[in-house]
N, C-alpha and C. Protein backbone atom coordinates (compact mmCIF):
# COMPACT_ATOMS: atom_id res chain seq x y z
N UNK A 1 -14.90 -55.93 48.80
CA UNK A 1 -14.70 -54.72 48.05
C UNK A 1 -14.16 -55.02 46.65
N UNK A 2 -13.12 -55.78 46.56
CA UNK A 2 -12.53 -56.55 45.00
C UNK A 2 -13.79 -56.94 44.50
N UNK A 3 -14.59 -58.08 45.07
CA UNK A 3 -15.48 -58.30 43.86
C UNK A 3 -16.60 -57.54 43.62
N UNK A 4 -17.08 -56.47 44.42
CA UNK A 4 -17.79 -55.23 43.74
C UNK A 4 -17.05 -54.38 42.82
N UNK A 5 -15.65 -54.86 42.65
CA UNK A 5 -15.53 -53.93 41.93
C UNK A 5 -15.06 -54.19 40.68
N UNK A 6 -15.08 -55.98 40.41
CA UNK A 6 -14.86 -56.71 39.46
C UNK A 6 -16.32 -56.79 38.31
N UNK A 7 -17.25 -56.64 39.61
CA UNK A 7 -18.55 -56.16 38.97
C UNK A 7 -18.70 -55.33 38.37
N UNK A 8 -19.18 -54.61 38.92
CA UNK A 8 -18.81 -52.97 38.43
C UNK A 8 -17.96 -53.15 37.04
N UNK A 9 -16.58 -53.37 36.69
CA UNK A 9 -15.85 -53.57 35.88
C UNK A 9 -16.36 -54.22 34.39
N UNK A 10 -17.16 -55.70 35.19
CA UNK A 10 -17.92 -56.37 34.30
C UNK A 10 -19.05 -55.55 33.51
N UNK A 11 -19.81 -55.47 34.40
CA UNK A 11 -21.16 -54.79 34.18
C UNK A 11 -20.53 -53.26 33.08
N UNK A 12 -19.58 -52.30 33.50
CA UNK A 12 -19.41 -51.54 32.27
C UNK A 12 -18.51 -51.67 30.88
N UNK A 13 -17.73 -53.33 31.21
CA UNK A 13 -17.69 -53.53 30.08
C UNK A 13 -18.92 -54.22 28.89
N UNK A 14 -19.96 -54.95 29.78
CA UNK A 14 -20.70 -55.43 29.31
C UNK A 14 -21.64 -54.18 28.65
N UNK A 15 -22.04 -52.93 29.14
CA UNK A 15 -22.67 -52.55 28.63
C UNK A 15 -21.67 -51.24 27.46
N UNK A 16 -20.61 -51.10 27.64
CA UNK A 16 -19.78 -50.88 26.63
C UNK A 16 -19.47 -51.64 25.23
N UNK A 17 -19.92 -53.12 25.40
CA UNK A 17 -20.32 -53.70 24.39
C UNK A 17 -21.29 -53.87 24.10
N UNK A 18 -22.40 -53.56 24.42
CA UNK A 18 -23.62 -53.65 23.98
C UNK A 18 -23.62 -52.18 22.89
N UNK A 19 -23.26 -51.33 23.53
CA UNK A 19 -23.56 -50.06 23.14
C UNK A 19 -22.77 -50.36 21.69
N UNK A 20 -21.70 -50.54 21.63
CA UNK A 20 -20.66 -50.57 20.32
C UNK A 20 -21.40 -51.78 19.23
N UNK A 21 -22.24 -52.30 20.38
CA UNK A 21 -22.69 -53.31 19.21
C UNK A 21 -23.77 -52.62 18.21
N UNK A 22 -24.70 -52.21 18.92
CA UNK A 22 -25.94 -50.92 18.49
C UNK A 22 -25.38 -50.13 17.81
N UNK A 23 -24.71 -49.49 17.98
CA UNK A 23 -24.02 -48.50 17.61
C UNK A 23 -23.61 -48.79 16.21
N UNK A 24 -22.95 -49.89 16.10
CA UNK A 24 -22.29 -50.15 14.44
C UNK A 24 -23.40 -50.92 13.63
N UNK A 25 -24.40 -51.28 14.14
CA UNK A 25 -25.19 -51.88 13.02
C UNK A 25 -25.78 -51.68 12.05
N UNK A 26 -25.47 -49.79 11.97
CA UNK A 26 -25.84 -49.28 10.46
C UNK A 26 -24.73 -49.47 9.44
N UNK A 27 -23.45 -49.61 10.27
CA UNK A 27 -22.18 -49.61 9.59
C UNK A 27 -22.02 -51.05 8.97
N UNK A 28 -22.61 -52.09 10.03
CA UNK A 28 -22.33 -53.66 9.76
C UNK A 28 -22.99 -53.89 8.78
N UNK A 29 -24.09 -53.69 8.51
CA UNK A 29 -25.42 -53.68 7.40
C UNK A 29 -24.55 -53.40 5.80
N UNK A 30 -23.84 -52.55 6.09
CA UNK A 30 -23.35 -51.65 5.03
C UNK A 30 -21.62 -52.68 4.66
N UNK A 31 -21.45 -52.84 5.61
CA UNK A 31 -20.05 -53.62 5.53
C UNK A 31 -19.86 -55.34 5.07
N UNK A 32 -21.14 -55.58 5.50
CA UNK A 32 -21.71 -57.10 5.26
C UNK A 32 -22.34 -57.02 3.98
N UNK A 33 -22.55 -56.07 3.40
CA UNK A 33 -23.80 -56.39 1.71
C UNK A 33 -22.69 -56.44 1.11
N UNK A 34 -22.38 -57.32 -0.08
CA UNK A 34 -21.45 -57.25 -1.40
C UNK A 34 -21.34 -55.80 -1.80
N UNK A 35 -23.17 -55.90 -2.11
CA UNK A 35 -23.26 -54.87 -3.67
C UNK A 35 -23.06 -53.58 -3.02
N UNK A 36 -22.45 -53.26 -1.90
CA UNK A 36 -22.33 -52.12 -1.37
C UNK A 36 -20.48 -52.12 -1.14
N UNK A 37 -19.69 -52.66 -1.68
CA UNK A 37 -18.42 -52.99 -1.28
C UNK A 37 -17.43 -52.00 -1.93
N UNK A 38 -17.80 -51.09 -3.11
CA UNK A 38 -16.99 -49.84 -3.18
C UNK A 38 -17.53 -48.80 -2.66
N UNK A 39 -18.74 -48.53 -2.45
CA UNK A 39 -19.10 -47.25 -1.17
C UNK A 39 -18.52 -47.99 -0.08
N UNK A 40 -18.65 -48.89 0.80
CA UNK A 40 -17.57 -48.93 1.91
C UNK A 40 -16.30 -48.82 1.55
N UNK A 41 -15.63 -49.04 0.28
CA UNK A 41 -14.11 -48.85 0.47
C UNK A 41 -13.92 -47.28 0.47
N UNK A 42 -15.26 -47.02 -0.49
CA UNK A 42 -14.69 -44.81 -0.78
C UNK A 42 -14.84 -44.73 1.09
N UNK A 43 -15.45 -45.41 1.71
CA UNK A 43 -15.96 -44.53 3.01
C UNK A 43 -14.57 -45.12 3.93
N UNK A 44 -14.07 -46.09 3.60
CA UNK A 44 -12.76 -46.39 4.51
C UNK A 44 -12.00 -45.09 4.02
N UNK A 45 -11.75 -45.07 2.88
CA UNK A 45 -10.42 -44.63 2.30
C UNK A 45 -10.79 -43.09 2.53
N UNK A 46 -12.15 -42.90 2.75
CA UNK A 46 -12.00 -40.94 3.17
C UNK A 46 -12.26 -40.73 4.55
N UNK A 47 -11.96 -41.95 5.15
CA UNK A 47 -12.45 -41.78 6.88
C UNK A 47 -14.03 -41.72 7.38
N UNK A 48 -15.08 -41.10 6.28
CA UNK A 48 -16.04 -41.33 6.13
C UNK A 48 -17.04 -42.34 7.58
N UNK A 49 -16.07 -43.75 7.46
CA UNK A 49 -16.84 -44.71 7.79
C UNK A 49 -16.97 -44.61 9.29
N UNK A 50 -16.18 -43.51 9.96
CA UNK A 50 -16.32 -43.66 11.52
C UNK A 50 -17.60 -42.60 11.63
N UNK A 51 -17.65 -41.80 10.73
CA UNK A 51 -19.33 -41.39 10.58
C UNK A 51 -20.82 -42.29 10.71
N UNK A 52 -20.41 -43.51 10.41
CA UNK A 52 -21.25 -44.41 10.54
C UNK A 52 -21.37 -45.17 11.54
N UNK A 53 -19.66 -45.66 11.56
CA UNK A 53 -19.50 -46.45 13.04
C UNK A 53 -20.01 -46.01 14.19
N UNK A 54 -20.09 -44.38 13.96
CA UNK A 54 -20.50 -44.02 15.19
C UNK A 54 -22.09 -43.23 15.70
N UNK A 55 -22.94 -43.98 14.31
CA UNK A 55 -24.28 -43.28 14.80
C UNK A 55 -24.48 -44.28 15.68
N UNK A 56 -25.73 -43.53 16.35
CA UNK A 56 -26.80 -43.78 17.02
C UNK A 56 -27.70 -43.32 17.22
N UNK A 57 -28.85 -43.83 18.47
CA UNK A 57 -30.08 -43.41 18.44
C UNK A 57 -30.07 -41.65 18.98
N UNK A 58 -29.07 -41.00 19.10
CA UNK A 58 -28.86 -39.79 19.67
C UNK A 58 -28.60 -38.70 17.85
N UNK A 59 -27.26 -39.55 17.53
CA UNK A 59 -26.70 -38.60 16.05
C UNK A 59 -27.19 -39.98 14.99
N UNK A 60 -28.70 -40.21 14.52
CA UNK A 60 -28.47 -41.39 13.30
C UNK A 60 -28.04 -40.95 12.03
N UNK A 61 -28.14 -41.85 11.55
CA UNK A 61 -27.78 -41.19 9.93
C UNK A 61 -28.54 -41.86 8.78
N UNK A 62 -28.96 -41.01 7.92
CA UNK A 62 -29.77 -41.86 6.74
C UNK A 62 -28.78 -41.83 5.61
N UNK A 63 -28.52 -43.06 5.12
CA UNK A 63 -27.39 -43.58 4.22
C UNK A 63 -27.91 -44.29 2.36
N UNK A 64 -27.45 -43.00 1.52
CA UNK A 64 -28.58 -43.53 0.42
C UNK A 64 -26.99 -44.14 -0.13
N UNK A 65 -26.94 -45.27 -0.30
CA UNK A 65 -25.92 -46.53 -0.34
C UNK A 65 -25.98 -46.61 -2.25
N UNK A 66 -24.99 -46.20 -2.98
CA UNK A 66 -24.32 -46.69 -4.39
C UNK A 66 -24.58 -48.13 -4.50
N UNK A 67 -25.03 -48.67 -5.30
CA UNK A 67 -24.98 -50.39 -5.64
C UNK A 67 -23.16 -50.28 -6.24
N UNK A 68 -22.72 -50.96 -5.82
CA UNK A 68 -21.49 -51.89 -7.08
C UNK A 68 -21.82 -51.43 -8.58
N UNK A 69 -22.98 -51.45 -8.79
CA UNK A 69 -23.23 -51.18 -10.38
C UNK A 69 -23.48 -49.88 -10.57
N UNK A 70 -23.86 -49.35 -9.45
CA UNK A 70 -24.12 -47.87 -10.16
C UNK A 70 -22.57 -46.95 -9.58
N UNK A 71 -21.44 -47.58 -9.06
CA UNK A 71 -20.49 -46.81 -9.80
C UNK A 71 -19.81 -47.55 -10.69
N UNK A 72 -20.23 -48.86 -11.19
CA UNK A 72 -19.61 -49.28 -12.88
C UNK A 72 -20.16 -48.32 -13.96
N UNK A 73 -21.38 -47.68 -13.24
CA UNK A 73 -22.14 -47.00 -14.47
C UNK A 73 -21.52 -45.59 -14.81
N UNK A 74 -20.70 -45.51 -13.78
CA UNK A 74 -19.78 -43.91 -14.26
C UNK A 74 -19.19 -43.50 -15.50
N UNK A 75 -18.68 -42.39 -15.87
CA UNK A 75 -17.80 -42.18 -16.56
C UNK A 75 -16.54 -42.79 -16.68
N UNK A 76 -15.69 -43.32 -18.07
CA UNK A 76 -14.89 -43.89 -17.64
C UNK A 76 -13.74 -43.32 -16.62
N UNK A 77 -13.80 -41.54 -16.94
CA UNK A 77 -12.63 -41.17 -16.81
C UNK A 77 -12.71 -40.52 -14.95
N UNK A 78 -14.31 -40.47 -14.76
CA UNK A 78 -14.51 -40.35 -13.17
C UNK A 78 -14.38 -41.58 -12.46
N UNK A 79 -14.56 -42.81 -13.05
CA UNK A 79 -14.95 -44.35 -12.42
C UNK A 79 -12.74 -44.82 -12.12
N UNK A 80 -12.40 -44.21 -12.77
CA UNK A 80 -10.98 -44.29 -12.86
C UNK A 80 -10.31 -43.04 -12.15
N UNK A 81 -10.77 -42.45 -11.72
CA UNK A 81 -10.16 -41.17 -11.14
C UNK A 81 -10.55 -41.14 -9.74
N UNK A 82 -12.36 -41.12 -9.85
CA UNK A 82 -12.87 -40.92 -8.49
C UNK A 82 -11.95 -41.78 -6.80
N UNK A 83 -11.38 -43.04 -7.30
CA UNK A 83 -10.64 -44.02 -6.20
C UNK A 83 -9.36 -43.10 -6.08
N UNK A 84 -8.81 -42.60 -6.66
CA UNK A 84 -7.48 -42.69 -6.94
C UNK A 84 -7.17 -41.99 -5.57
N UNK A 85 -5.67 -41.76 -4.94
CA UNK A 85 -5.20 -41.18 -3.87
C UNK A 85 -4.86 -40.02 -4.00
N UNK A 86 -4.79 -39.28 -5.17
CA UNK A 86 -4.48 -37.70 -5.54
C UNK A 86 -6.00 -37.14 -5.51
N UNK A 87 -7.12 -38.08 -5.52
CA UNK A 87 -8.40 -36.96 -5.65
C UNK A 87 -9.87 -37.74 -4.60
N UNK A 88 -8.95 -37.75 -3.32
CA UNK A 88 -9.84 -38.18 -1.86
C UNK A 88 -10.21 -36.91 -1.84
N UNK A 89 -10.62 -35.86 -2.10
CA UNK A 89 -10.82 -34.38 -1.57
C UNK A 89 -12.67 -35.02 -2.57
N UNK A 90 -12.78 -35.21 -3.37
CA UNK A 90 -13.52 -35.12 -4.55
C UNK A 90 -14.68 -36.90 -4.29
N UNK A 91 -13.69 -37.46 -3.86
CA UNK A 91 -14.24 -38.72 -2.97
C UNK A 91 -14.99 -38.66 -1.96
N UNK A 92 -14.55 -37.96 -1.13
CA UNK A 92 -15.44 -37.38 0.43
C UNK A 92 -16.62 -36.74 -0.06
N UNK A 93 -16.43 -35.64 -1.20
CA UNK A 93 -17.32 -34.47 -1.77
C UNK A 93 -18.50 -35.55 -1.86
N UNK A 94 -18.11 -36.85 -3.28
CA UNK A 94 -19.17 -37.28 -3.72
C UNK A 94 -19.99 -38.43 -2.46
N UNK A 95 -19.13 -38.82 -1.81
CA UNK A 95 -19.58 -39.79 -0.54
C UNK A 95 -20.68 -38.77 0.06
N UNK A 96 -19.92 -37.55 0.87
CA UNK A 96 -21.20 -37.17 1.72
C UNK A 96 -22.33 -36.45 1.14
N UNK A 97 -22.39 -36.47 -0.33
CA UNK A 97 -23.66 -36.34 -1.04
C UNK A 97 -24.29 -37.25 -0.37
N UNK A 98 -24.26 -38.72 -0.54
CA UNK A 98 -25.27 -39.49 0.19
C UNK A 98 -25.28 -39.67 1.34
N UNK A 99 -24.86 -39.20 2.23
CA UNK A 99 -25.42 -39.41 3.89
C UNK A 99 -26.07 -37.84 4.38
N UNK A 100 -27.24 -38.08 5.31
CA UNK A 100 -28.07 -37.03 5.46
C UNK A 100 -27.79 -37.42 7.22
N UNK A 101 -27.87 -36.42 8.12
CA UNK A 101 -28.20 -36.59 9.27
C UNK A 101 -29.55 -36.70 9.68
N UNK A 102 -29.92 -38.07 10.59
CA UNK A 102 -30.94 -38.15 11.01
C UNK A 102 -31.44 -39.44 10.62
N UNK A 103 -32.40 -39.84 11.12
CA UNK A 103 -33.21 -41.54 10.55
C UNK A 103 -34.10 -40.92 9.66
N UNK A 104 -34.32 -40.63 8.59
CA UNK A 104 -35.58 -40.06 7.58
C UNK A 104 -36.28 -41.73 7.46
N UNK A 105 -37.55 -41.97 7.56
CA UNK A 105 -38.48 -42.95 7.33
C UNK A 105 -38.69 -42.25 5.63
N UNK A 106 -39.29 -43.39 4.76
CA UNK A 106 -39.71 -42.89 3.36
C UNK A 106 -40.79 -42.02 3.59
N UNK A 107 -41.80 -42.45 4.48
CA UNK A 107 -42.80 -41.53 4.47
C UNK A 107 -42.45 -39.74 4.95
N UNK A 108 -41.65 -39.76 6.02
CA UNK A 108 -41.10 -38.85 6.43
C UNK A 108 -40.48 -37.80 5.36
N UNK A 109 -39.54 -38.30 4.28
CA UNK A 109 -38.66 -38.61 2.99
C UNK A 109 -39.39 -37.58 1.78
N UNK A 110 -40.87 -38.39 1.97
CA UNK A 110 -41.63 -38.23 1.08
C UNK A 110 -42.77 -36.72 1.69
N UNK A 111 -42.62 -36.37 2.51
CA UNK A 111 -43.30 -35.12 2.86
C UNK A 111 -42.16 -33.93 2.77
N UNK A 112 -41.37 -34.26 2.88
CA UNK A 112 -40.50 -33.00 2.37
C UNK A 112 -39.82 -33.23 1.03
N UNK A 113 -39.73 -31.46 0.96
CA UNK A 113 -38.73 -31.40 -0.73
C UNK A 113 -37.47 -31.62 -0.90
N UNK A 114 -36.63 -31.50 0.11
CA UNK A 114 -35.60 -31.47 0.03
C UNK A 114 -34.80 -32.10 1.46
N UNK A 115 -33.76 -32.86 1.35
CA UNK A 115 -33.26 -33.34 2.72
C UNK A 115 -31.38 -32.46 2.43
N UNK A 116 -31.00 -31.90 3.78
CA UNK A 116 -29.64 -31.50 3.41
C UNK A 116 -28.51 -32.89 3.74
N UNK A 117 -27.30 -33.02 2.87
CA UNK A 117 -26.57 -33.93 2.72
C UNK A 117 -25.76 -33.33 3.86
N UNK A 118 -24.66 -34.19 4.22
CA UNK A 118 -23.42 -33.72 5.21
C UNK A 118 -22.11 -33.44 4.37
N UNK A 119 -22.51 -33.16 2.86
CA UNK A 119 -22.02 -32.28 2.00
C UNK A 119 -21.97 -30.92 1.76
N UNK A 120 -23.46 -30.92 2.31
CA UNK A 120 -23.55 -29.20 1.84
C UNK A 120 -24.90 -29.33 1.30
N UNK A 121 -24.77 -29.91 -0.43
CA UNK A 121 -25.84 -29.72 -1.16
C UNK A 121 -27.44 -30.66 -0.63
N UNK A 122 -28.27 -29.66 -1.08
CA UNK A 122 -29.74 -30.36 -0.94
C UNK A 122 -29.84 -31.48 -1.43
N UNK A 123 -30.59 -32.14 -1.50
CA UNK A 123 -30.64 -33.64 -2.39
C UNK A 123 -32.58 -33.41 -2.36
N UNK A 124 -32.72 -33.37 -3.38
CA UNK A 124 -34.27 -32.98 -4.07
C UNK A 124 -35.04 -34.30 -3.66
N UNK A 125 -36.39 -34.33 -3.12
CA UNK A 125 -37.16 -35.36 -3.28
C UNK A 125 -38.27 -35.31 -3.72
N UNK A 126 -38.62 -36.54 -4.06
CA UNK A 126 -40.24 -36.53 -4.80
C UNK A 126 -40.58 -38.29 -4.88
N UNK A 127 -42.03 -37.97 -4.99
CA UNK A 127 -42.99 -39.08 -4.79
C UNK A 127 -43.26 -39.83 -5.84
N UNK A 128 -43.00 -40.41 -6.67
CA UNK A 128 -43.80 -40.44 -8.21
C UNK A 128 -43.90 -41.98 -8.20
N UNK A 129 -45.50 -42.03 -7.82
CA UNK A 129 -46.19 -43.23 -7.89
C UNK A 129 -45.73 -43.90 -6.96
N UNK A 130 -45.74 -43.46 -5.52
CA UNK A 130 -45.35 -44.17 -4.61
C UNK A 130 -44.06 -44.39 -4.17
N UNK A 131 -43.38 -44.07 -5.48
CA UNK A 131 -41.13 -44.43 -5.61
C UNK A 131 -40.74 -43.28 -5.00
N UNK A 132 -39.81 -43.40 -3.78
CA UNK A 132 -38.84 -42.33 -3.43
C UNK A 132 -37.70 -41.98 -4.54
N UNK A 133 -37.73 -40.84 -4.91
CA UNK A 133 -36.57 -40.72 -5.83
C UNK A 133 -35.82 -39.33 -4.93
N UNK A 134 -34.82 -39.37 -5.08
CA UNK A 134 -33.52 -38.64 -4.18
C UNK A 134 -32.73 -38.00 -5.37
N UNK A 135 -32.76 -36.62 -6.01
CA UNK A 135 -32.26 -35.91 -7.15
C UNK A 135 -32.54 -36.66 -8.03
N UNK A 136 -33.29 -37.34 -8.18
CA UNK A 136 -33.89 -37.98 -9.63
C UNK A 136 -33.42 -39.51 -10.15
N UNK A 137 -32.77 -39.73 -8.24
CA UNK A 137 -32.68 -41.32 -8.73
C UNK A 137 -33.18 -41.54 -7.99
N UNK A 138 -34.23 -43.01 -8.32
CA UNK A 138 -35.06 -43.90 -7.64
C UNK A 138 -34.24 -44.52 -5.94
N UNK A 139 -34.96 -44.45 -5.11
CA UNK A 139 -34.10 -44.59 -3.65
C UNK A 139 -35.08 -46.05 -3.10
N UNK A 140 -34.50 -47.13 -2.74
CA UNK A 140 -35.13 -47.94 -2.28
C UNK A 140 -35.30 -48.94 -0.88
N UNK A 141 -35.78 -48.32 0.09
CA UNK A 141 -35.82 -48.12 1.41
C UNK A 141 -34.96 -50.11 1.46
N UNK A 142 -34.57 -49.92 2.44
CA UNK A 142 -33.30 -51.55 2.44
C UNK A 142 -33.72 -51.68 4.18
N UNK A 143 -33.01 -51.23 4.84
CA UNK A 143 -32.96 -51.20 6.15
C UNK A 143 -33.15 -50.14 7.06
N UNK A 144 -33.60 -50.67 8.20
CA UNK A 144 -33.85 -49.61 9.52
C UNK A 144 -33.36 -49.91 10.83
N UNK A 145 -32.77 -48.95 11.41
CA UNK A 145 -31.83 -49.32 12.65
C UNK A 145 -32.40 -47.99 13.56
N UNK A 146 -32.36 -48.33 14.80
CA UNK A 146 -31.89 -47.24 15.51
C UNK A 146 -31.11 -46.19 15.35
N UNK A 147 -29.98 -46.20 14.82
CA UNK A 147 -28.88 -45.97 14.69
C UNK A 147 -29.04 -45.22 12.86
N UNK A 148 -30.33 -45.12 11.87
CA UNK A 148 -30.55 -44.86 11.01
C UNK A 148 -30.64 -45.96 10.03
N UNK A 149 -30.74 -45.07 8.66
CA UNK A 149 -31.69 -45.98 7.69
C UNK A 149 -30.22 -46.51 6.57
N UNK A 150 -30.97 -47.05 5.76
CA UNK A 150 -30.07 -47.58 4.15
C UNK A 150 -31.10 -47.95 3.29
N UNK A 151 -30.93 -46.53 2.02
CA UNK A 151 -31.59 -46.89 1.15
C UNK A 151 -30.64 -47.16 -0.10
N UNK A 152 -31.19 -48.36 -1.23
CA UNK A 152 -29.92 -48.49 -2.26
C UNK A 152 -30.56 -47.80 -3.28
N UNK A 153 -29.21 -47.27 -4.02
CA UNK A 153 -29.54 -46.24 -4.85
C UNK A 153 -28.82 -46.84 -5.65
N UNK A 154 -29.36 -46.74 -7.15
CA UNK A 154 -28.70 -47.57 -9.02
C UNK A 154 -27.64 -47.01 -9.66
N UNK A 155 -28.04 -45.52 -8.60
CA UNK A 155 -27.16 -44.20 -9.61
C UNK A 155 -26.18 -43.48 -8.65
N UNK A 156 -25.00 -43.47 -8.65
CA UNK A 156 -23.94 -42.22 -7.46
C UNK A 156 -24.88 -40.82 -7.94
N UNK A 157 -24.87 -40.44 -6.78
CA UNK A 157 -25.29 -39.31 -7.29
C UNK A 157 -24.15 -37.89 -7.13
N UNK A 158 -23.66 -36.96 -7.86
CA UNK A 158 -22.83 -36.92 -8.21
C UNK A 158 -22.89 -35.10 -7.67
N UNK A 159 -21.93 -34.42 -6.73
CA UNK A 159 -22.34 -33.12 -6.48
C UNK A 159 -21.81 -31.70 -7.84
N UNK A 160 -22.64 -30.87 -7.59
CA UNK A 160 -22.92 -30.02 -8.45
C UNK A 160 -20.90 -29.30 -7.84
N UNK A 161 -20.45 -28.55 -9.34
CA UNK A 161 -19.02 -28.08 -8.92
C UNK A 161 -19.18 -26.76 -8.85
């Protein structure tokens, strides 16, 4: 009876790690790229990131991912403000501009006008010459998981006030 039930024990920790492993590999993707290393810190620092940690093939998420450079490309006085600890309210705002619920494929992406953010606002799409562009910045399909997509984007895209 002990070792059925050491089994048992085994067997659901084993598949308790499997699952957590699946489970975070949209997050790992995202946590492992450099050029993605201040969208993961905005997504630590607004809690954000257990949104990710915790898709899967049930809740995925499509993740249009900031390069490193496209928030150097900010304003000085947003690129200096946006981190700060008095304005996480405004951090979250601009983070869940880019995450959409669901795995969107480009083609998928590209048949509709509009995808809703887990912000609120729409995020506009269009086709032009084959390029996914997402409110009028170029979106460039990166990765695919179970668990949802990552496309990198040049530009934050920035919500309407």
């Amino acid at each position: 009876m002990k070792s059925a039930r050491k089994v048992f024990i085994a067997v659901c920790l084993g598949v308790t790690s499997l699952t957590a492993q699946a489970n975070s590999a949209l997050w790992t993707a995202l946590e492992s790229a450099p050029q993605y290393s201040r969208f993961v810190k905005g997504l630590e620092l607004t809690g954000l990131d257990d949104t990710l940690k915790s898709a899967d093939t049930a809740h995925p998420m499509t993740v249009f991912a900031p390069t490193n450079d496209a928030f150097s490309r900010l304003d000085v006085p947003d690129k200096s403000k946006l981190f700060s600890s008095s304005n996480r309210d405004r951090l979250r705002d601009v983070l869940n501009l880019h995450l959409v619920a669901g795995n969107i494929a480009p083609k998928e992406a590209k048949q509709r006008h509009a995808l809703g953010s887990e912000q609120g606002q729409s995020l506009i799409i269009e086709a032009e010459s084959g390029a996914l562009r997402v409110s009028g910045v170029e979106a460039q399909a990166v990765q695919a998981f179970t668990s949802g997509r990552i496309y990198r984007l040049d530009q934050v895209l920035i919500p309407r006030q």
